[in-house]
Protein backbone atom coordinates (compact mmCIF):
# COMPACT_ATOMS: atom_id res chain seq x y z
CA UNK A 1 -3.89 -1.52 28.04
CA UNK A 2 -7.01 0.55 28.50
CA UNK A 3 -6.10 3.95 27.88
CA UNK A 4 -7.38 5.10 23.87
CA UNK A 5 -4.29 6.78 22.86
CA UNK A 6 -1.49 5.96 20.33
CA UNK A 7 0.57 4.29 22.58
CA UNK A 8 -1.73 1.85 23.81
CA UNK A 9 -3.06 0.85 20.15
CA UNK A 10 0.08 -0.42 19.08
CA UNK A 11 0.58 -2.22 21.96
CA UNK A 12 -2.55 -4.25 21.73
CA UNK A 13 -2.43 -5.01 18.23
CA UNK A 14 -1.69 -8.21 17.96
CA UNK A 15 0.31 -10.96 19.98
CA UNK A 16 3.85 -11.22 19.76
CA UNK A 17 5.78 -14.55 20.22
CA UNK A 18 9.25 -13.28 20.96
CA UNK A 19 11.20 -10.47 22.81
CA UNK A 20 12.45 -9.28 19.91
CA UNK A 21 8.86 -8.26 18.42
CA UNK A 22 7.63 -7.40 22.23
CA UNK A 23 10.36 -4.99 22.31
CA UNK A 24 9.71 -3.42 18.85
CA UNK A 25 6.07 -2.93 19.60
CA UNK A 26 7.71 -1.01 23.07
CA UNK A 27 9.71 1.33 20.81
CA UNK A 28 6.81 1.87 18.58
CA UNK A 29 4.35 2.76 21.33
CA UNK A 30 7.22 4.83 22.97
CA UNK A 31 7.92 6.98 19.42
CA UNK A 32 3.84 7.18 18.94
CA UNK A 33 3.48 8.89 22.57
CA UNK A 34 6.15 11.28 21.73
CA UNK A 35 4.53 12.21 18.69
CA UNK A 36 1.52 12.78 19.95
CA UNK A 37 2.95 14.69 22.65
CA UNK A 38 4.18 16.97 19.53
CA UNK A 39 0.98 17.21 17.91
CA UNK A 40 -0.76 18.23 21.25
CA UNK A 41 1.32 20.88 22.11
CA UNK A 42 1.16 22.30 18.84
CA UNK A 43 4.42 21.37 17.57
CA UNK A 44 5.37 23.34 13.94
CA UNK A 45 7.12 19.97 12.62
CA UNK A 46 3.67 18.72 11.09
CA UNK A 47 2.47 15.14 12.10
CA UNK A 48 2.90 13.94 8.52
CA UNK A 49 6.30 14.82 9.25
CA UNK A 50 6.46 13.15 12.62
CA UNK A 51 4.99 10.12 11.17
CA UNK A 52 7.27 9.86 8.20
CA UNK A 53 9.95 9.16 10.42
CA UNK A 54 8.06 7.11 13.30
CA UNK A 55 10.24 3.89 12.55
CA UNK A 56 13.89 5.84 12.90
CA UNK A 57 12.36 7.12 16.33
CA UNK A 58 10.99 3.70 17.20
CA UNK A 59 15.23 2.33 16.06
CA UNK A 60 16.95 4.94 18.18
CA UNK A 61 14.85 4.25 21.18
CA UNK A 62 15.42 0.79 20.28
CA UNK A 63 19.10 0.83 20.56
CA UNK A 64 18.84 3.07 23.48
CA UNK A 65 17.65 0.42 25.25
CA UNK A 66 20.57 -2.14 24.42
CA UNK A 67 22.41 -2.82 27.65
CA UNK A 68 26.48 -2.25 26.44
């Protein structure tokens, strides 16, 4: 990726040798774009906050994804 946001970081961090870590590094990306959407509109939650719970949002979107 060449855009220099959150996002794009974690997806270019390292190379992943199965789906299972190319989808985590999805959600990841995914939660770190909403957060900084937060943190850019000026969201009251904090970003410490926001980051403390970066890995539930990176699950849920996770699962969301899981065709049922």
């Amino acid at each position: 990726m060449s855009n220099n946001n959150a996002a794009s970081y974690a997806l270019d961090a390292g190379p992943r040798n199965s789906d299972e870590l190319d989808q985590r590094a999805r959600a990841v990306a995914a939660a770190l774009a909403i957060i900084e959407a937060k943190a850019a509109g000026g969201s009251d939650g904090g970003i410490r906050s926001e980051f403390a719970h970066l890995s539930e949002y990176a699950d849920k979107i996770q699962d969301a994804l899981k065709v049922k």
